[in-house]
Protein backbone atom coordinates (compact mmCIF):
# COMPACT_ATOMS: atom_id res chain seq x y z
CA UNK A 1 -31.04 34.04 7.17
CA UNK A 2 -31.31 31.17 4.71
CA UNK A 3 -29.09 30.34 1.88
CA UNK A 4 -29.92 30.37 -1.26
CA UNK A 5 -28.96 27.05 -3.33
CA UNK A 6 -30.00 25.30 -6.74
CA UNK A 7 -32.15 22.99 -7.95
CA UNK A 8 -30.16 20.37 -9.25
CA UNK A 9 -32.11 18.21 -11.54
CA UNK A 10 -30.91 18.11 -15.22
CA UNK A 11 -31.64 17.07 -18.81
CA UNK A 12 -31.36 13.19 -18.30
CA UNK A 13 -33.81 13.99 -15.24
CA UNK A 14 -37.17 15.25 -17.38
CA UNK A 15 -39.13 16.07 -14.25
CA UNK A 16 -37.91 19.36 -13.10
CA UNK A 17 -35.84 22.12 -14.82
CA UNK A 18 -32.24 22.64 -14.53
CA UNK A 19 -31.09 25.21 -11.48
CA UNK A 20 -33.77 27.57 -11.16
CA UNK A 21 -32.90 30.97 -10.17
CA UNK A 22 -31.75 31.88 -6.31
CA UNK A 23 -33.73 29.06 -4.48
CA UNK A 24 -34.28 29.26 -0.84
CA UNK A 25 -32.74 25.70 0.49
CA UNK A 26 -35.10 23.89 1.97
CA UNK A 27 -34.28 21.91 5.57
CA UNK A 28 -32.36 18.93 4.17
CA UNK A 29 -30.73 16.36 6.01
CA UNK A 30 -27.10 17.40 4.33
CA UNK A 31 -27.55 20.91 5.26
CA UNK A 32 -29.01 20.97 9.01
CA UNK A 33 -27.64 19.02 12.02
CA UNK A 34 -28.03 19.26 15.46
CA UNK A 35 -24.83 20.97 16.42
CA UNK A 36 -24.22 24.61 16.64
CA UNK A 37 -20.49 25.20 17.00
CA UNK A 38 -18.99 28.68 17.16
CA UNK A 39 -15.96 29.86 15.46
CA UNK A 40 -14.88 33.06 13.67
CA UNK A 41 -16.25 31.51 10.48
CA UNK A 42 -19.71 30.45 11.46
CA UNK A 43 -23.08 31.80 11.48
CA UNK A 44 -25.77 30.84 13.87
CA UNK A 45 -28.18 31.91 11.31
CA UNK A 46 -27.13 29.21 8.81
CA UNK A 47 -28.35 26.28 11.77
CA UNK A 48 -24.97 25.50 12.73
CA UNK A 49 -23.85 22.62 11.19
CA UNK A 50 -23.75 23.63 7.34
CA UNK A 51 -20.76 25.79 8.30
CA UNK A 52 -18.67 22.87 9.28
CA UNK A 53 -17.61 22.68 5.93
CA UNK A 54 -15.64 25.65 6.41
CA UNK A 55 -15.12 25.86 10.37
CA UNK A 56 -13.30 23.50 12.72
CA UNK A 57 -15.82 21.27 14.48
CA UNK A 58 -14.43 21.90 18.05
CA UNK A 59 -15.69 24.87 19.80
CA UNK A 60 -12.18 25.71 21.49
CA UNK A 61 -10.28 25.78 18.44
CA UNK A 62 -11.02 28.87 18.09
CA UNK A 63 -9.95 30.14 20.92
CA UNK A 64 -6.50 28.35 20.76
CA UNK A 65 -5.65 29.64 17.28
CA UNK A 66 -7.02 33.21 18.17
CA UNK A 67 -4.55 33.57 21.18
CA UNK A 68 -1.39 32.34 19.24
CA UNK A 69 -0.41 35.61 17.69
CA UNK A 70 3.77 35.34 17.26
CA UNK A 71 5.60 38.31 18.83
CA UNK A 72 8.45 37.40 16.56
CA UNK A 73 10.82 37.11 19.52
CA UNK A 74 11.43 33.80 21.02
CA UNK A 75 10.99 33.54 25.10
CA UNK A 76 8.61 31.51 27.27
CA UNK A 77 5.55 31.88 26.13
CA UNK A 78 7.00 30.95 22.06
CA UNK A 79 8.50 27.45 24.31
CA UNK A 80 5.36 26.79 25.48
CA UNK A 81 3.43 27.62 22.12
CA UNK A 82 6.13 25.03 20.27
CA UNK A 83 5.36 22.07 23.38
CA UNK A 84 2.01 22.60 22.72
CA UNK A 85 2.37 22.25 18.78
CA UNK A 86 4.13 19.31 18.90
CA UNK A 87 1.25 17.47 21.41
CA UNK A 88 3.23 17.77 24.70
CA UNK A 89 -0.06 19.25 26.45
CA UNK A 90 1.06 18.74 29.75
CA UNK A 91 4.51 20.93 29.52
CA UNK A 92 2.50 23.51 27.89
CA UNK A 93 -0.13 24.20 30.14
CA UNK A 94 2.27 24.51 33.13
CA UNK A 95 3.86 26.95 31.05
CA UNK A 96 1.28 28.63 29.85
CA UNK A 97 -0.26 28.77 33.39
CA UNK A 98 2.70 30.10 35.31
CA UNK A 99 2.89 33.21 32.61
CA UNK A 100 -1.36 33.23 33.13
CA UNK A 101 -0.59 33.85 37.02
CA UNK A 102 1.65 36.64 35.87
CA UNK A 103 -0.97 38.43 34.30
CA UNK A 104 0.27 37.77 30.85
CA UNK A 105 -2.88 38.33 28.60
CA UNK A 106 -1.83 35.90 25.56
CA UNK A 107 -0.87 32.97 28.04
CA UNK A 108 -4.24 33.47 30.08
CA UNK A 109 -6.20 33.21 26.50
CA UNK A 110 -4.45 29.85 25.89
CA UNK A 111 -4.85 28.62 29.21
CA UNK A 112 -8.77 29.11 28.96
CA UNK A 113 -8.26 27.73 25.16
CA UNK A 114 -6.70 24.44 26.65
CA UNK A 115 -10.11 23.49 29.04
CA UNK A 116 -11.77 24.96 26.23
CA UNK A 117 -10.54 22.32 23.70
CA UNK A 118 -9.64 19.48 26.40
CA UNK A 119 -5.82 19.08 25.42
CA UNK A 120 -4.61 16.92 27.61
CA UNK A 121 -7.19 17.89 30.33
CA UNK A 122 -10.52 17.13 30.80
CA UNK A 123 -12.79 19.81 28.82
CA UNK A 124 -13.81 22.26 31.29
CA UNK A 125 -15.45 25.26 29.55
CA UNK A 126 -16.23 27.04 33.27
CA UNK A 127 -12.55 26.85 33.79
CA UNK A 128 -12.12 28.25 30.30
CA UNK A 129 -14.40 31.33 30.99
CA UNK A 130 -12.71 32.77 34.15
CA UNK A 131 -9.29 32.54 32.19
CA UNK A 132 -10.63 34.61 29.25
CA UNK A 133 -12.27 36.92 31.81
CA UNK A 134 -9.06 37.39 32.98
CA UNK A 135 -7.52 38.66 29.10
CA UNK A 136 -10.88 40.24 28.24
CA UNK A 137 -10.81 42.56 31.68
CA UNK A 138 -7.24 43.52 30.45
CA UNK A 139 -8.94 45.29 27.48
CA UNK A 140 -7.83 42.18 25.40
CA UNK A 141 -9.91 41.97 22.39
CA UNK A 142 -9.39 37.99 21.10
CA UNK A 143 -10.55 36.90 24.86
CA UNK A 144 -13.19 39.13 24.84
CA UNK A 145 -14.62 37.50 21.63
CA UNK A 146 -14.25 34.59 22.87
CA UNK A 147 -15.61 35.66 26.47
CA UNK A 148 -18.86 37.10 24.23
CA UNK A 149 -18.78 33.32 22.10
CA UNK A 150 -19.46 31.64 25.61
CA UNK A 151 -21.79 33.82 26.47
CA UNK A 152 -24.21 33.57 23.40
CA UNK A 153 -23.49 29.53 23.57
CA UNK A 154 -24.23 28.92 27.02
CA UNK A 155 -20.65 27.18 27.64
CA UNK A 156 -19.22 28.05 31.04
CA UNK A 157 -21.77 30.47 31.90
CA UNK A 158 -25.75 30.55 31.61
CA UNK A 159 -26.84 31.72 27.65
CA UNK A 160 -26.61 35.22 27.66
CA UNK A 161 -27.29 37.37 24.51
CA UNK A 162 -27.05 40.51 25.94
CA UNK A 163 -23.80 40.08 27.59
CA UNK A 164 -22.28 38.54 24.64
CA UNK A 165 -23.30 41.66 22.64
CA UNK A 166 -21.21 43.65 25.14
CA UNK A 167 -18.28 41.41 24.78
CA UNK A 168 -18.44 41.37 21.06
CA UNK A 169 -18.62 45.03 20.86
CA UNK A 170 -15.92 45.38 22.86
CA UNK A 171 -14.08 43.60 20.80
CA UNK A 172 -15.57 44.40 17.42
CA UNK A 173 -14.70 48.20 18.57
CA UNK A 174 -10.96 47.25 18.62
CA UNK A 175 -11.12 45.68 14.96
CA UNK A 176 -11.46 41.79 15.91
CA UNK A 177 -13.22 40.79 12.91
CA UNK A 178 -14.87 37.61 14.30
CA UNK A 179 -16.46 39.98 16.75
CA UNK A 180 -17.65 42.16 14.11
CA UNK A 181 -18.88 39.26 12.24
CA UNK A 182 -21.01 37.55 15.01
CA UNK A 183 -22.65 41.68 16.12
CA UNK A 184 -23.55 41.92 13.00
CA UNK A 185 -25.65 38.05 12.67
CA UNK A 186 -26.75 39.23 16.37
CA UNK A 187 -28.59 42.19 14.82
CA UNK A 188 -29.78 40.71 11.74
CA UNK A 189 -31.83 38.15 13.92
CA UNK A 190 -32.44 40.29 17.20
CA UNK A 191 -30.42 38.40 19.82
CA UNK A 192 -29.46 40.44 22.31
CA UNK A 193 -30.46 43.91 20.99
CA UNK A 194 -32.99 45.04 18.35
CA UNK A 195 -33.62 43.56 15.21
CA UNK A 196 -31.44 46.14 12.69
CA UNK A 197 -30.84 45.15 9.09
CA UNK A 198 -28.46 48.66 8.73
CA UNK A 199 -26.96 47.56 12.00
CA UNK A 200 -25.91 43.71 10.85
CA UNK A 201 -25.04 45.26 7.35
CA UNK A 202 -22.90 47.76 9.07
CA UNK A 203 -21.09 45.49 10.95
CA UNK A 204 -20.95 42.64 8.22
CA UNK A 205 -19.10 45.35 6.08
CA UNK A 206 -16.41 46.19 8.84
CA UNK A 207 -15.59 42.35 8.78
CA UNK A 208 -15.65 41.49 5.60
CA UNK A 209 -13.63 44.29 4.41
CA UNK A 210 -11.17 42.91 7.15
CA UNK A 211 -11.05 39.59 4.79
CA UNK A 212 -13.79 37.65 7.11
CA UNK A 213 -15.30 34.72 4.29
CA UNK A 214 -18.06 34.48 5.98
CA UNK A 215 -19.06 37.54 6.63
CA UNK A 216 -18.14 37.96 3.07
CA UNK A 217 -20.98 35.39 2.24
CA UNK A 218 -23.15 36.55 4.69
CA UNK A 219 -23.05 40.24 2.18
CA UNK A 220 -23.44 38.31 -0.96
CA UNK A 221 -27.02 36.69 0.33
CA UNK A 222 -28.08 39.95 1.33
CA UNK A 223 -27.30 42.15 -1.66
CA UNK A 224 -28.92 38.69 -3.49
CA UNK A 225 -31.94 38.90 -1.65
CA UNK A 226 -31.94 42.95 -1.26
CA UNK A 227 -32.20 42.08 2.71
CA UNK A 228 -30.68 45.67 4.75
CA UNK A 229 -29.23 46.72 0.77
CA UNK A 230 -30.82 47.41 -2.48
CA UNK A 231 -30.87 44.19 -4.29
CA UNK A 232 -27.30 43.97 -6.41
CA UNK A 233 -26.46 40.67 -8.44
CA UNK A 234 -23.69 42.06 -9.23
CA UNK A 235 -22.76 43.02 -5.48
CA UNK A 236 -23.52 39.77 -4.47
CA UNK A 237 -21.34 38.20 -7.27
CA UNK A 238 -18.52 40.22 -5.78
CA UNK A 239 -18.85 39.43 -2.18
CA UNK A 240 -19.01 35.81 -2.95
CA UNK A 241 -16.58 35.59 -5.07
CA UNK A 242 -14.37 37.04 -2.26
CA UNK A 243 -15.31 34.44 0.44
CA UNK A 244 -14.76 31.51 -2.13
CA UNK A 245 -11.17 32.34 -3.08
CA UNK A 246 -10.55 31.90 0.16
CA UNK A 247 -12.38 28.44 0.36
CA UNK A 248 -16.03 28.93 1.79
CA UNK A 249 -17.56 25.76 0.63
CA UNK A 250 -21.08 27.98 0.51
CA UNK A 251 -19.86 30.68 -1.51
CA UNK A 252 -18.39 28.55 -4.05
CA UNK A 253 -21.40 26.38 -4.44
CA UNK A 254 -23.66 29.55 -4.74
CA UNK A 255 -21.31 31.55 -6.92
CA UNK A 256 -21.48 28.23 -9.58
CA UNK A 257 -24.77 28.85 -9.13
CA UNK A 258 -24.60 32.63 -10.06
CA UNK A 259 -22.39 31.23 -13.23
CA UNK A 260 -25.06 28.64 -13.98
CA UNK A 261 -28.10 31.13 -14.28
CA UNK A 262 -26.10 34.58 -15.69
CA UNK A 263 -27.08 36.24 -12.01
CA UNK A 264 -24.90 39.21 -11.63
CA UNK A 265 -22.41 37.70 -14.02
CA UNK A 266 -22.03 36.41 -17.51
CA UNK A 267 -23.41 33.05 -17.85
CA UNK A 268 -20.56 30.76 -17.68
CA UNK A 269 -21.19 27.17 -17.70
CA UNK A 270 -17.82 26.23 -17.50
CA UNK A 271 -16.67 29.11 -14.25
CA UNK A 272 -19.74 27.05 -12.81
CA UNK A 273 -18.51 23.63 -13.08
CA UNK A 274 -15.13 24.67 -11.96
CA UNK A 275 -16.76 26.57 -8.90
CA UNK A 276 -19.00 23.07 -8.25
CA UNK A 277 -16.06 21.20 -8.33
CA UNK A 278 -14.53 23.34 -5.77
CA UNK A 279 -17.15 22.91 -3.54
CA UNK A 280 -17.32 19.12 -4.63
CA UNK A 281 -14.37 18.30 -3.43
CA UNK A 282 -14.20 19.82 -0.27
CA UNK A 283 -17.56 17.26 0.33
CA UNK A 284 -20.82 19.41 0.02
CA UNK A 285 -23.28 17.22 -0.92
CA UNK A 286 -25.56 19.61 -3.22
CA UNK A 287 -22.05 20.66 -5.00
CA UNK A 288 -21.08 16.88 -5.71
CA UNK A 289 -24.54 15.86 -6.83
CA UNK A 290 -24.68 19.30 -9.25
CA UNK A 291 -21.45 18.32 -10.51
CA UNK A 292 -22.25 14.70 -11.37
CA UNK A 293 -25.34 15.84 -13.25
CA UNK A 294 -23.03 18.38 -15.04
CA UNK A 295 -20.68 15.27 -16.25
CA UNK A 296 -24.00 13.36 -17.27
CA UNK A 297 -25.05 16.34 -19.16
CA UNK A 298 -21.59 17.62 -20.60
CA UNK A 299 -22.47 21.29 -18.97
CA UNK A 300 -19.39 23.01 -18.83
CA UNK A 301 -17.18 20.04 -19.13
CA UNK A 302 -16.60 17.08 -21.58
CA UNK A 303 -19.65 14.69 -20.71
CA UNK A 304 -17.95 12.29 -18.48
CA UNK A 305 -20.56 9.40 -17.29
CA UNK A 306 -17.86 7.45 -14.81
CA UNK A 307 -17.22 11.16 -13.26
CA UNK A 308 -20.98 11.74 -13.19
CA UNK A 309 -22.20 8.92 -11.24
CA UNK A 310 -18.67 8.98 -8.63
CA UNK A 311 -20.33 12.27 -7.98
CA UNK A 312 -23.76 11.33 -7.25
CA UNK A 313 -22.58 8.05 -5.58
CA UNK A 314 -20.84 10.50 -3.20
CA UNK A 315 -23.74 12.93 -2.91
CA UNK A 316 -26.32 10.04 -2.26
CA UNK A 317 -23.88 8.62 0.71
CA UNK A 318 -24.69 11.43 2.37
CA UNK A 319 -28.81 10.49 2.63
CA UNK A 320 -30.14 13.12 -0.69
CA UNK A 321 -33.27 11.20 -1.79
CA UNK A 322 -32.74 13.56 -5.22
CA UNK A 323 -28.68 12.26 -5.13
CA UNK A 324 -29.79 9.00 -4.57
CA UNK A 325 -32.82 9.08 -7.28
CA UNK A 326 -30.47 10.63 -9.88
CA UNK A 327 -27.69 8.13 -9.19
CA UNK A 328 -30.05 4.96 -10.23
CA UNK A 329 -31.20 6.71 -13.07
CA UNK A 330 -27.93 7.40 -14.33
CA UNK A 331 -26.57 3.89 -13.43
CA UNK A 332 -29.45 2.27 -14.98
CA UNK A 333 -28.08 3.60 -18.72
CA UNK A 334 -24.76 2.48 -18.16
CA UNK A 335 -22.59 -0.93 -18.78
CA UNK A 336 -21.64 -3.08 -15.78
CA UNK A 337 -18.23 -1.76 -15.98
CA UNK A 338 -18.31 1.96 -15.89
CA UNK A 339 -20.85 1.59 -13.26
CA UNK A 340 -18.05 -0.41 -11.05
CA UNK A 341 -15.45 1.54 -12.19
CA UNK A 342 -17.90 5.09 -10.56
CA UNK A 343 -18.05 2.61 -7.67
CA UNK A 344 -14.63 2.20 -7.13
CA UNK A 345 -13.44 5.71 -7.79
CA UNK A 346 -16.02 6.89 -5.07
CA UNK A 347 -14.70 4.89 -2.80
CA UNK A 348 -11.04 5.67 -3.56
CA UNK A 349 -11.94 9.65 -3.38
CA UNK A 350 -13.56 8.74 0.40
CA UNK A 351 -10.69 6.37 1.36
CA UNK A 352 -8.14 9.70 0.29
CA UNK A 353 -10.42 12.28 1.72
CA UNK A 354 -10.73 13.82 4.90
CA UNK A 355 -13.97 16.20 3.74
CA UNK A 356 -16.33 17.27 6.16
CA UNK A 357 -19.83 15.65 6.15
């Protein structure tokens, strides 16, 4: 499943026309890396690392902040949680392993969550898998995500799409969303059971009803595209709109998009600025440089050339030969001084912020 993007050439740029209409993105050096981390907010589909703008990038985080569910009453497990929140790895684990050895489900999941991360231990994810076999053969549906996760990652145990489709329905049958969520990118590309658009959509609805951004997302590019649906701007509007209130950096980029072009929604060059900026600042490349050329253009915001090219300085950092291209351009028209002053707010905006790459 690809995403679609913009084309983000402008006025001052005469070469190519401003944001055509649901492009395809291309493999581009800010979009694809080489990792393929797993949490309840990625897709496998998207080539793993574009979703590290909204996903941790450690593997086991997941699995520590899907065991922690508060009971509300304070007792061992709660002492152990707090030792552990405050970095005293050590105490917790001993904790949390004494309650494991009980059989109690929650401790066993953060036991496996601790080798899975590597707090204060040395990362052991075979270690991690035989304590979340533990919670999952309890009927426990976070460790059986997670069990499924290892499974269709290879982490622990030997890759494995068909047993992670059995954990993950296991799971996905009790209402764990992130289970839901993966079953349904499982089905959409064919790992581990048939290739089944209905199937995906089916179980892309059951999670993002539950709230799940990006399975959220995940809807809005297929009612975009018509892909398992009938084709819906307006659907798609909808379903991204839901995943970027809640912060997917890929749903707001996509939904200024939908504002830019009048797809599914008015046209509204201003919502799309303010959905670019969004995106911007959380540090997606293709948002900052479509904001920049917004300021150089005065699209949906007072033209702003200082705020234009601290954009694009930020977007070209990050390798874009367009970013980079429409950075010199832009600095080439402007005085010495606003051309430092871009310079210096760029680096003050990196120096201050902890974005994602």
């Amino acid at each position: 499943m690809q995403l679609f993007v913009a084309n983000r050439s402008m006025a001052f740029v005469p070469r190519q026309k401003y944001e055509r209409k649901f492009m395809l993105q291309p493999s581009r050096s800010d979009a694809v890396g080489s990792a393929r981390l797993i949490s309840d907010e990625m897709s496998p589909s998207f080539g793993g690392s574009v979703m590290k703008f909204v996903t941790r990038t450690v593997l086991a985080a997941v699995f520590l902040v899907s065991g922690f569910a508060s009971t509300g009453v304070a007792g061992p497990l709660e002492d152990a949680d707090a030792a552990f929140e405050r970095g005293d790895y050590e105490v917790a684990l001993q904790s949390y392993r004494l309650l494991a050895e009980q059989g109690d489900a929650l401790a066993q999941i953060r036991v496996g969550g601790v080798y899975a991360d590597g707090k204060g231990v040395t990362r052991d994810y075979t270690e991690a898998v035989q304590w979340f076999r533990k919670a999952a053969d309890q009927g426990n549906a976070r460790a059986q995500f997670n069990l499924g996760t290892m499974y269709e990652h290879g982490q622990g145990v030997p890759k494995d799409y068909a047993e992670a489709a059995k954990w993950h329905h296991l799971a996905a049958a009790q209402g764990h969303a992130g289970a839901q969520f993966n079953l349904g990118i499982m089905s959409a590309e064919g790992r581990g059971m048939a290739q089944d658009d209905a199937e995906a959509t089916k179980w892309l609805l059951l999670a993002g009803r539950q709230g799940h951004p990006a399975a959220q997302f995940n809807l809005a590019l297929r009612y975009a595209k018509g892909q398992g649906v009938p084709k819906n701007e307006a659907e798609a509007v909808s379903w991204a709109r839901l995943a970027a209130s809640q912060g997917h950096v890929l749903a707001q980029y996509n939904l200024g998009i939908m504002y830019a072009n009048g797809s599914g929604v008015a046209k509204n060059d201003a919502e799309a600025t303010n959905w670019y900026r969004l995106a911007a600042e959380q540090g997606y490349a293709l948002a900052q440089s479509s904001l920049g050329l917004r300021f150089a253009n005065g699209i949906g915001a007072p033209r702003d050339l200082i705020q234009a090219l601290m954009w694009l300085n930020l977007a070209a950092a990050y390798g874009d030969a367009k970013s980079v291209s429409d950075r010199d351009l832009l600095a080439a028209k402007m005085p010495p001084a606003q051309v430092a002053e871009a310079g210096e707010r760029s680096r003050e905006w990196r120096q201050t912020t902890n974005a994602p790459r």
